[in-house]
C-alpha atoms as a PDB file:
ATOM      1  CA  UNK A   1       0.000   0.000   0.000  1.00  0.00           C
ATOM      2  CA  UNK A   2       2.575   2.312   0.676  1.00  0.00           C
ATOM      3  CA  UNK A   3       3.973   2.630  -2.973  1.00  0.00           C
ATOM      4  CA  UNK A   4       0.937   4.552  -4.165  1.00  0.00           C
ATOM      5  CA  UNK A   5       1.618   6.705  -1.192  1.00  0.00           C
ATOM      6  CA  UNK A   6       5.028   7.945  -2.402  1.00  0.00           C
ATOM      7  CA  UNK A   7       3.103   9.709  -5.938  1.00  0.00           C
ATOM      8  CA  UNK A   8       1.969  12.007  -2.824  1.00  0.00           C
ATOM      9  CA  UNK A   9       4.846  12.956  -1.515  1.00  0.00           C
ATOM     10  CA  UNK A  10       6.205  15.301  -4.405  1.00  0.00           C
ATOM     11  CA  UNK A  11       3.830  17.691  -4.150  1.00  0.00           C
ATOM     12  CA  UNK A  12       0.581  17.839  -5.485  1.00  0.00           C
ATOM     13  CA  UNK A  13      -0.068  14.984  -7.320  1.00  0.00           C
ATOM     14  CA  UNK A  14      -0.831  14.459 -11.103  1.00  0.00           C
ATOM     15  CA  UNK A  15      -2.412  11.048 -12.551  1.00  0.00           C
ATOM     16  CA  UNK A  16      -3.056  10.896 -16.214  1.00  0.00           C
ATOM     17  CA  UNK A  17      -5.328   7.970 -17.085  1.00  0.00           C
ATOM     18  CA  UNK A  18      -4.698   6.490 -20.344  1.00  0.00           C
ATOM     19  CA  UNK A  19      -6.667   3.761 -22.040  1.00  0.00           C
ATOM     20  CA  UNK A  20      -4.214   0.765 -23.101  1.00  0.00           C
ATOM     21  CA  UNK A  21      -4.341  -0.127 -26.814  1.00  0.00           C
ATOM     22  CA  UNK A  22      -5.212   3.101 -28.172  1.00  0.00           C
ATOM     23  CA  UNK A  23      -4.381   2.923 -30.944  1.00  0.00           C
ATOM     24  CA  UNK A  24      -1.906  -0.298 -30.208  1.00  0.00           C
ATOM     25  CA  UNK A  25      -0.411  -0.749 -27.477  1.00  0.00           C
ATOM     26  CA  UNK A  26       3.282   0.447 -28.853  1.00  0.00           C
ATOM     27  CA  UNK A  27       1.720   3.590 -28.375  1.00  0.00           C
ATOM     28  CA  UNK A  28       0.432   3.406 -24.885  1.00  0.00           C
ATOM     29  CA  UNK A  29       3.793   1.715 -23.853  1.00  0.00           C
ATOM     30  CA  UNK A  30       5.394   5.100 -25.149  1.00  0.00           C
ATOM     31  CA  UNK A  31       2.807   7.625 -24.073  1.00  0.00           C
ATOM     32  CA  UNK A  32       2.780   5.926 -20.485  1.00  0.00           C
ATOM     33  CA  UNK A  33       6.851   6.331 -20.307  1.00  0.00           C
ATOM     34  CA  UNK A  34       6.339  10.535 -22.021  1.00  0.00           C
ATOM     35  CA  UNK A  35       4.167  10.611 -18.802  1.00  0.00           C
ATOM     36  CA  UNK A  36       6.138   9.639 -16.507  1.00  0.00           C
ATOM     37  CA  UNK A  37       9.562  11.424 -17.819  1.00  0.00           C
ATOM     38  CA  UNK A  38       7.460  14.359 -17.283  1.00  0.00           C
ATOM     39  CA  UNK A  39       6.225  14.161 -14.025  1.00  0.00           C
ATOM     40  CA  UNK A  40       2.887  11.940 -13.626  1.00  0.00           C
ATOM     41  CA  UNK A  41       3.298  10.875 -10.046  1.00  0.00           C
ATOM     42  CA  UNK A  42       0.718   7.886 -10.979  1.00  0.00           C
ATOM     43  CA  UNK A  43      -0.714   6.623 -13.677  1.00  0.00           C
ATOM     44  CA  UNK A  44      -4.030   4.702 -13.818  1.00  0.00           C
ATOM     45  CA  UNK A  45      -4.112   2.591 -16.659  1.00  0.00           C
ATOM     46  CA  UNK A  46      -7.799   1.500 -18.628  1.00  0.00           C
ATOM     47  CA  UNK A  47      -8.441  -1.922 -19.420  1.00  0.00           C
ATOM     48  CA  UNK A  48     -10.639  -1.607 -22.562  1.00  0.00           C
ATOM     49  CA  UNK A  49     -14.108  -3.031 -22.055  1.00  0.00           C
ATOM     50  CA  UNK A  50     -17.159  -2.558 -23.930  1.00  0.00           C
ATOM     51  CA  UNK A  51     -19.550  -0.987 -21.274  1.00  0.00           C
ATOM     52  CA  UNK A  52     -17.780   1.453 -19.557  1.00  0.00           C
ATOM     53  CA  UNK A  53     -20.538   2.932 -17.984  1.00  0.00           C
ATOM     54  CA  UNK A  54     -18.556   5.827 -16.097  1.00  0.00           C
ATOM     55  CA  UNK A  55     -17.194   6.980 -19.366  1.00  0.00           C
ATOM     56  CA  UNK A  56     -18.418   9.728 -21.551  1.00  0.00           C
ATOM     57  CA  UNK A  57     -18.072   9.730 -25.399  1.00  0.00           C
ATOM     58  CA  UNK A  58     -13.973  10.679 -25.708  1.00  0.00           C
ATOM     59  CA  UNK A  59     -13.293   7.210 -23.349  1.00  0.00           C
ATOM     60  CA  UNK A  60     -15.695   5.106 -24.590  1.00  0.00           C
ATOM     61  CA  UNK A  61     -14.506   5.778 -28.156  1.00  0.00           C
ATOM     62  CA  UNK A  62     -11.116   5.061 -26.971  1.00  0.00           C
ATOM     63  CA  UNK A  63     -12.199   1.716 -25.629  1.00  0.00           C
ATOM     64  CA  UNK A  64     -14.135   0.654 -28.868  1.00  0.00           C
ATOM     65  CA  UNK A  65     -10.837   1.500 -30.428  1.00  0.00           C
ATOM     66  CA  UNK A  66      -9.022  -0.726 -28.496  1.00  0.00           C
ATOM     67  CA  UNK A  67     -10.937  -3.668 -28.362  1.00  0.00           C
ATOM     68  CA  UNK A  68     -11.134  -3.544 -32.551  1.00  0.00           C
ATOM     69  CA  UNK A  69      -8.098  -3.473 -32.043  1.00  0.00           C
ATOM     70  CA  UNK A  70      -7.799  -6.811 -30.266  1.00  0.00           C
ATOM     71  CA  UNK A  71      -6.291  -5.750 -27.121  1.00  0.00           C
ATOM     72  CA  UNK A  72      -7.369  -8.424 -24.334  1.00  0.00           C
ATOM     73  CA  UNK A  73      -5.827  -8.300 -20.475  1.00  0.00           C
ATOM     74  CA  UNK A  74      -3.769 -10.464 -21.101  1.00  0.00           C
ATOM     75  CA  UNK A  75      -2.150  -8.040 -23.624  1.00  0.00           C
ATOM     76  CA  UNK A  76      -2.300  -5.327 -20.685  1.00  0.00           C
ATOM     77  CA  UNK A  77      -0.888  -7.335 -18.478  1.00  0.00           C
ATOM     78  CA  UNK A  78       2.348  -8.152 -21.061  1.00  0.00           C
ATOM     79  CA  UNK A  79       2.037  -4.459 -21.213  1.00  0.00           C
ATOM     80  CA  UNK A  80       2.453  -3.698 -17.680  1.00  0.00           C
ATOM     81  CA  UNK A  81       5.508  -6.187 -17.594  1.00  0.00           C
ATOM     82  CA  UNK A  82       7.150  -4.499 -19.767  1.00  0.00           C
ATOM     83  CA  UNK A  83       6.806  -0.895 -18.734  1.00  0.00           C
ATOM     84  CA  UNK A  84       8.006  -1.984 -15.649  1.00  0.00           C
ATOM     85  CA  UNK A  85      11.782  -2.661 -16.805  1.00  0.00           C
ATOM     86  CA  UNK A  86      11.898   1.154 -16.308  1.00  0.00           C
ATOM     87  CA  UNK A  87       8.712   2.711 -15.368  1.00  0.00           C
ATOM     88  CA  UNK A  88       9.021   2.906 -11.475  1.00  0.00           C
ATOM     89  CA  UNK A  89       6.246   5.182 -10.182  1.00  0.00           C
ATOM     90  CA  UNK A  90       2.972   3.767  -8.899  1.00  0.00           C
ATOM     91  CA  UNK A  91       0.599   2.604 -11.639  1.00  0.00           C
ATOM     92  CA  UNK A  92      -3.412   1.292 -11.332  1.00  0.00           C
ATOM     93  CA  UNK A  93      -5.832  -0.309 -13.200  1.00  0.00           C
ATOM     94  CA  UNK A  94      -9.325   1.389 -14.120  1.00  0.00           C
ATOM     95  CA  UNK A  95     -11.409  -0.760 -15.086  1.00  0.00           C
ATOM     96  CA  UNK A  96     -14.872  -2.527 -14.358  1.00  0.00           C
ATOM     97  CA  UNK A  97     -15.685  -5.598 -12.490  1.00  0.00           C
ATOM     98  CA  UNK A  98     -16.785  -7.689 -15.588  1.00  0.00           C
ATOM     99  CA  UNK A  99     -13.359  -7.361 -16.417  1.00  0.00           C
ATOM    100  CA  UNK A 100     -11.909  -9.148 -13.442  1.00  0.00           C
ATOM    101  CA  UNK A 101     -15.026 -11.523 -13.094  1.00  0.00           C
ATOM    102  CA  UNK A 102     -14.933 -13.539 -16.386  1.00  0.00           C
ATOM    103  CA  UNK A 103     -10.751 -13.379 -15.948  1.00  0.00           C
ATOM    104  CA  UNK A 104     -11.099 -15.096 -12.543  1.00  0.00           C
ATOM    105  CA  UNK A 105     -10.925 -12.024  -9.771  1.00  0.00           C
ATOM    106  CA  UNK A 106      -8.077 -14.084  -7.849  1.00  0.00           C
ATOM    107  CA  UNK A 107      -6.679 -14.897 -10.898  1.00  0.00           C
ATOM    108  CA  UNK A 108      -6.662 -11.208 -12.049  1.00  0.00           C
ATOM    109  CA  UNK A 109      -5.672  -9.570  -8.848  1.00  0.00           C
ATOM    110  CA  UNK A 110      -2.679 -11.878  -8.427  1.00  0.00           C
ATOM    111  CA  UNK A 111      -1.167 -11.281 -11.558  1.00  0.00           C
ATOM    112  CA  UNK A 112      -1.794  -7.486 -10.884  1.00  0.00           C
ATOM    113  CA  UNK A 113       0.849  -8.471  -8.124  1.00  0.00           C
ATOM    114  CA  UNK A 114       2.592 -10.043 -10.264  1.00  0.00           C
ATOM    115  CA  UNK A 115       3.486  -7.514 -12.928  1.00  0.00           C
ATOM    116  CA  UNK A 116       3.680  -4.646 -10.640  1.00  0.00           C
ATOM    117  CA  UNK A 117       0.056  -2.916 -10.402  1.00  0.00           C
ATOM    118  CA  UNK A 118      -0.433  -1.252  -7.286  1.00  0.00           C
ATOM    119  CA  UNK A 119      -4.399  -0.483  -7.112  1.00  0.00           C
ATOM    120  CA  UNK A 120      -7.248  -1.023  -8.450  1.00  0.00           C
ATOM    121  CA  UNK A 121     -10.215   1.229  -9.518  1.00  0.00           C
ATOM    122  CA  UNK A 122     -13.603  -0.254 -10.279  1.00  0.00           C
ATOM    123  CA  UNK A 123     -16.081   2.387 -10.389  1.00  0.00           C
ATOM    124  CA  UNK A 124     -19.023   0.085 -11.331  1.00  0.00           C
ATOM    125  CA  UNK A 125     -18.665  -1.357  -7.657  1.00  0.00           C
ATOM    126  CA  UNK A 126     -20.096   0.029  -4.800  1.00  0.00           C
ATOM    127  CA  UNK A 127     -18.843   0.401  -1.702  1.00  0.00           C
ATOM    128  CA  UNK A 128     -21.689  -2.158  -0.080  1.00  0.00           C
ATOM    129  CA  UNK A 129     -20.442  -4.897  -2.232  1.00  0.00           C
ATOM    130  CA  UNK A 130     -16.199  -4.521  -2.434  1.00  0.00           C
ATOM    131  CA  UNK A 131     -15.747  -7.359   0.036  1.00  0.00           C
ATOM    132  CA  UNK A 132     -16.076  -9.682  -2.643  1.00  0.00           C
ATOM    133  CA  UNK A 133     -12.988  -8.276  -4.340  1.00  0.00           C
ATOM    134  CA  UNK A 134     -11.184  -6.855  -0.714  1.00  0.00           C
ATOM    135  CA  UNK A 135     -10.228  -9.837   0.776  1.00  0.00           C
ATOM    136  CA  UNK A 136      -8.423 -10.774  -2.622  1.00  0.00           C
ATOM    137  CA  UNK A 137      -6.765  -7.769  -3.134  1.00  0.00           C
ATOM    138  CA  UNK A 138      -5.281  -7.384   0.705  1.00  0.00           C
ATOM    139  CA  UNK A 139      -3.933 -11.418   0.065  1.00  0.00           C
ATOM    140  CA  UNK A 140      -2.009  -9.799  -2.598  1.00  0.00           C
ATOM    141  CA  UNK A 141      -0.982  -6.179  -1.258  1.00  0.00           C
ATOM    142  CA  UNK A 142      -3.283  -4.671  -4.418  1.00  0.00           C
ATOM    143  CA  UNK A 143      -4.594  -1.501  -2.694  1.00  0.00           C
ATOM    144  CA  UNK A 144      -8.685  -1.226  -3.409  1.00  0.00           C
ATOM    145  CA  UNK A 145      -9.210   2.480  -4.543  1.00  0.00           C
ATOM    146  CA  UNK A 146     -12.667   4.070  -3.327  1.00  0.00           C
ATOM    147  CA  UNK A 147     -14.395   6.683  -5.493  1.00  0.00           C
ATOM    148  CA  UNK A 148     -16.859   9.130  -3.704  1.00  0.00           C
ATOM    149  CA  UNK A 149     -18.912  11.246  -5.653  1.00  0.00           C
ATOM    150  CA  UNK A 150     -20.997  14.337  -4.505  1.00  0.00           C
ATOM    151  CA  UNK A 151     -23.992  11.884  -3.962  1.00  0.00           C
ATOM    152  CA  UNK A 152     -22.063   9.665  -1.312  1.00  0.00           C
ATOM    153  CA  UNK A 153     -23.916  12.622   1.195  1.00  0.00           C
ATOM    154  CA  UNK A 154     -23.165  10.766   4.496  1.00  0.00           C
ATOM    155  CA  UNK A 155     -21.318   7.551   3.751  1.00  0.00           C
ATOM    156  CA  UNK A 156     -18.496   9.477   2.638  1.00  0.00           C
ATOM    157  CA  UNK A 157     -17.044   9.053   6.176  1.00  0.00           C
ATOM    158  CA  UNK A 158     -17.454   5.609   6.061  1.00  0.00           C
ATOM    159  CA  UNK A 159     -15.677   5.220   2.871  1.00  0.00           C
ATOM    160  CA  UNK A 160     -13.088   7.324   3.863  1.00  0.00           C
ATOM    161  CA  UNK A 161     -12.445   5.448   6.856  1.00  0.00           C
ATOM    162  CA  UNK A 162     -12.053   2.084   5.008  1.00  0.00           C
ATOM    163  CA  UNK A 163     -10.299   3.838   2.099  1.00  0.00           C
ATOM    164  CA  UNK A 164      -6.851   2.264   0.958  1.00  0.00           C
ATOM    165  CA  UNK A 165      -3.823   3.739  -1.518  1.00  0.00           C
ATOM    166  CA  UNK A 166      -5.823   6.974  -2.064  1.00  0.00           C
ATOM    167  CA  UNK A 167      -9.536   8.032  -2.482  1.00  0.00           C
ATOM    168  CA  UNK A 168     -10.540   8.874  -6.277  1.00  0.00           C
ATOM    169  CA  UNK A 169     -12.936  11.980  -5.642  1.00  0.00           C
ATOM    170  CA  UNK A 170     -15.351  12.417  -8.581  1.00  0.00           C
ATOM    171  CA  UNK A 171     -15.837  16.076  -9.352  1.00  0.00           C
ATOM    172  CA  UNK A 172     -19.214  16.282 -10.272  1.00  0.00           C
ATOM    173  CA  UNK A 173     -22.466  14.200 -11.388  1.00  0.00           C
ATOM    174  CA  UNK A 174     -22.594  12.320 -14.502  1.00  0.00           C
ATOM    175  CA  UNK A 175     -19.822  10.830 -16.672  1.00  0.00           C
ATOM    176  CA  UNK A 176     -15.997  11.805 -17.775  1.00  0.00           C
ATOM    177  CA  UNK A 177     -15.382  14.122 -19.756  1.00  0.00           C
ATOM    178  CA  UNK A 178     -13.869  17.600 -19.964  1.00  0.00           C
ATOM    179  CA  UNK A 179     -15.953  20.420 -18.027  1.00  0.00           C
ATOM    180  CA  UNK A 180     -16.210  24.405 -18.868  1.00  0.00           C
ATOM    181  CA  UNK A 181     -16.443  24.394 -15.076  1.00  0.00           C
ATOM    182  CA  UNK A 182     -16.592  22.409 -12.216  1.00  0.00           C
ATOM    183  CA  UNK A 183     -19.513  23.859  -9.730  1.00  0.00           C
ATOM    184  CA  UNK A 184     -19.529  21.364  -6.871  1.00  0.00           C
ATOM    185  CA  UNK A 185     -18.339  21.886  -3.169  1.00  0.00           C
ATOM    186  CA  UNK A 186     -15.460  20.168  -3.101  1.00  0.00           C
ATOM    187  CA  UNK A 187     -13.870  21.164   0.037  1.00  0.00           C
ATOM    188  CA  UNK A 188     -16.769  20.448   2.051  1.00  0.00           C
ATOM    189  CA  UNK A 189     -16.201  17.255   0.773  1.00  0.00           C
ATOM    190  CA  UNK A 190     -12.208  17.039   1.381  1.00  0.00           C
ATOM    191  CA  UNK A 191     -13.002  18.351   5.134  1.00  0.00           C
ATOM    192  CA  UNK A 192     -14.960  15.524   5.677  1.00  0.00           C
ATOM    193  CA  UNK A 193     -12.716  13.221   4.344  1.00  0.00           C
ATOM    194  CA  UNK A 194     -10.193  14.664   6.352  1.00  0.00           C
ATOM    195  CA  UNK A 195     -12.238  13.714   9.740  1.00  0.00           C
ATOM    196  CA  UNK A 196     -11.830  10.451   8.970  1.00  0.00           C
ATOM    197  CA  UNK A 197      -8.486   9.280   7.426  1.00  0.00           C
ATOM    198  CA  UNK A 198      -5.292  10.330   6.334  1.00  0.00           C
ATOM    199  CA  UNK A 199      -5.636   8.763   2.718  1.00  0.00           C
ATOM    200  CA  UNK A 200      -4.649  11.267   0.005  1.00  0.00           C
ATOM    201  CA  UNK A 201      -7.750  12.710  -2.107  1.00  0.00           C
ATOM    202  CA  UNK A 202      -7.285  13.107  -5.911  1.00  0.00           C
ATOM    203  CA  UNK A 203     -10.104  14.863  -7.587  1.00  0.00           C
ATOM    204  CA  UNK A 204     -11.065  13.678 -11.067  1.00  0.00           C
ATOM    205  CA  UNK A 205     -14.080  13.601 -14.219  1.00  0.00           C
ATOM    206  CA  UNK A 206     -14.026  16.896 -15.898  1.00  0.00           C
ATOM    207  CA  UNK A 207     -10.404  18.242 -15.112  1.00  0.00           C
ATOM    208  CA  UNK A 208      -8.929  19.349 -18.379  1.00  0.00           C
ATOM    209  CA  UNK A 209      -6.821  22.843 -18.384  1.00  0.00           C
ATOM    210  CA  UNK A 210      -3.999  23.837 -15.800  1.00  0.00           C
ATOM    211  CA  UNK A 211      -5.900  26.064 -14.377  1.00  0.00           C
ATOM    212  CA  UNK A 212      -8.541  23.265 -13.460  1.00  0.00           C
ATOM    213  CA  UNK A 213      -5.783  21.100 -12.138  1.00  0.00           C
ATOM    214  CA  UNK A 214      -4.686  23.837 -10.039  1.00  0.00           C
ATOM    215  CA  UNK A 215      -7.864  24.654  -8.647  1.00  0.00           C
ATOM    216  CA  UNK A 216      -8.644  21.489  -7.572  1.00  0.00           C
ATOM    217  CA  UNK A 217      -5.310  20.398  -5.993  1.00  0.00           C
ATOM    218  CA  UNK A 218      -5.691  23.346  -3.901  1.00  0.00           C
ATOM    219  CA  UNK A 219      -8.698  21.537  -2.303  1.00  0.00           C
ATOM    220  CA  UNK A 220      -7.092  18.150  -2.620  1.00  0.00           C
ATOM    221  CA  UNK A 221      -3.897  16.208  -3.013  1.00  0.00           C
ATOM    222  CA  UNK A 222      -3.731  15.495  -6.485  1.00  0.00           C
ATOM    223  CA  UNK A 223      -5.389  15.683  -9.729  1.00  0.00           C
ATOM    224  CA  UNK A 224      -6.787  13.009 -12.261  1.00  0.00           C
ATOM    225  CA  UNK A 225      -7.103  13.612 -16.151  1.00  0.00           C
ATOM    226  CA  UNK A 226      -8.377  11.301 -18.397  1.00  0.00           C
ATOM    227  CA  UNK A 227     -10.298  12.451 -21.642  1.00  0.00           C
ATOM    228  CA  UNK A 228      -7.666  15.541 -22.179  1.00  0.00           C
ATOM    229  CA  UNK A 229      -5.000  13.005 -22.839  1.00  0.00           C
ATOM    230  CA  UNK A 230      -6.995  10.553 -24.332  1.00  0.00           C
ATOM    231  CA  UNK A 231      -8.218  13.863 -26.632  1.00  0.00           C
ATOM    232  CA  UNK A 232      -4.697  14.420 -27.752  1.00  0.00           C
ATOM    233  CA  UNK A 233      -4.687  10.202 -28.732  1.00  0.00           C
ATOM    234  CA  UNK A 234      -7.125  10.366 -30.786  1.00  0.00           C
ATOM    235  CA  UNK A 235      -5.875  13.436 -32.470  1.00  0.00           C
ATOM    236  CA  UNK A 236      -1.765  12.345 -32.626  1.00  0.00           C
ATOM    237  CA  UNK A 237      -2.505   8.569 -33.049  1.00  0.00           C
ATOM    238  CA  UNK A 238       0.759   6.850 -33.082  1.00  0.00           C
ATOM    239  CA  UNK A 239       2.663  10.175 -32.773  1.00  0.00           C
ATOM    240  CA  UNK A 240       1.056  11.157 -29.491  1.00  0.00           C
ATOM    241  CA  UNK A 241       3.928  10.510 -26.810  1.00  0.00           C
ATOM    242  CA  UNK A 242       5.341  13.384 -27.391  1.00  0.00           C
ATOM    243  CA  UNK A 243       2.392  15.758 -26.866  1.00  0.00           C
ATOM    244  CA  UNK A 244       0.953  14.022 -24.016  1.00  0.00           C
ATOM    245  CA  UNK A 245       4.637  14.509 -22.225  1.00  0.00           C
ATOM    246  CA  UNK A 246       4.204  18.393 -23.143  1.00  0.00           C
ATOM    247  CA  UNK A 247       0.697  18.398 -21.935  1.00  0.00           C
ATOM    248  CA  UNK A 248       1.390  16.342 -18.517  1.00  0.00           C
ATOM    249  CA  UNK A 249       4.576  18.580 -18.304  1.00  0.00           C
ATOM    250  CA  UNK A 250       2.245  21.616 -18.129  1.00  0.00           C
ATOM    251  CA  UNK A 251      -0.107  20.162 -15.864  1.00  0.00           C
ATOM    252  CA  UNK A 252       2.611  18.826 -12.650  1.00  0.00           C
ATOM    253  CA  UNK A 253       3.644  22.739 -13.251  1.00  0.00           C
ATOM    254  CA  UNK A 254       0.128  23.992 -12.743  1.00  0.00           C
ATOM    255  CA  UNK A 255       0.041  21.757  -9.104  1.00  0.00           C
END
């Protein structure tokens, strides 16, 4: 658990989430490394699937890309085994629990051990029902990462409390995606977070400019974009690890 601890430590932290296998997997492998020679702190990694019902349009596209492209997880997890013969920070998977169902969840979680994932995010799983996949995960040190939205009202305390690696704090209702503006009352949030653990907060869904990113991590620890970077995928294609390193570059500035 501690690993995903240290992306805290330099500052505010910045996780780009990029979806693995678009367009191949070459390019993720590349992108993932531009990211972290430019400062990601932690990088949360998609396993394609083709109902990613937390996703708006710019991440589902990227999964449907993906998949037609016949990445499977077992092609992540030759990924991940490979980026880590250099790529040392903390990385997760995103992904939902269909994924690690028809794989085998102990059969999944212990070769996320095994090629050096640190977390796991499944944000189709609520917080009543993770002890299916808890008990698994804690057998193999693979850190369960909470999300709490703006409608967790008063269980947010109670996640918090049970929250491991560090708690993914949706921004606002509704699906990923970038935002003109983020309206919600985030720090009301974060203080009550802050009653009950230590674990740090990274606010995500929506975040796209540096300003955002800066604006949040003043409330929180750290910031999560997804659909910026996977934006500048779809535009670059192959050519994209250089632009995403600018663009993360920019954004561990901004914090």
């Amino acid at each position: 658990m501690t690993k995903i601890k240290q992306a805290f430590e330099n500052g505010k932290a910045f996780i780009p989430f990029i979806t693995c296998g678009d367009p191949d997997l070459e390019t993720t492998a590349a992108v993932v490394r531009a990211a972290a020679e430019n400062g990601a702190d932690l990088i949360e990694l998609g396993i394609p699937f083709s109902d990613p019902t937390a996703e708006g349009p710019v991440i589902q596209a990227a999964n449907i890309r993906a998949l037609s492209g016949g990445v499977d997880t077992d092609k992540v997890f030759d990924l991940v085994r490979d980026l880590r013969q250099d790529v040392t920070i903390p990385l997760v998977f995103m992904t939902y629990a269909n994924v690690v169902f028809s794989y085998g969840s102990e059969r999944f979680i212990s070769t996320c051990a095994n090629v050096g994932i640190d977390g796991l995010i499944l944000p189709d799983i609520p917080f009543e029902e993770k002890e299916e996949f808890l008990d698994i995960c804690h057998k193999y040190d693979v850190a369960l990462i909470s999300l709490i939205a703006p409608t967790s009202a008063n269980r947010i305390g109670m996640i918090a409390k049970e929250a491991e690696g560090f708690i993914y704090l949706v921004s606002s209702l509704g699906v990923t995606g970038t935002r003109s503006e983020i309206k919600t009352d985030l720090s009301s949030i974060v203080n009550v977070i802050r009653e009950n653990t230590d674990t740090p907060v990274a606010v995500g869904f929506g975040i796209s400019t540096p300003q955002q990113a800066h604006d949040m991590a003043a409330v929180s620890d750290g910031a999560i974009v997804g659909s910026a970077i996977i934006k500048l995928l779809e535009k670059h294609g192959k050519d994209a690890a250089a632009y995403v390193g600018e663009f993360v570059r920019a954004m561990k500035e901004a914090l």
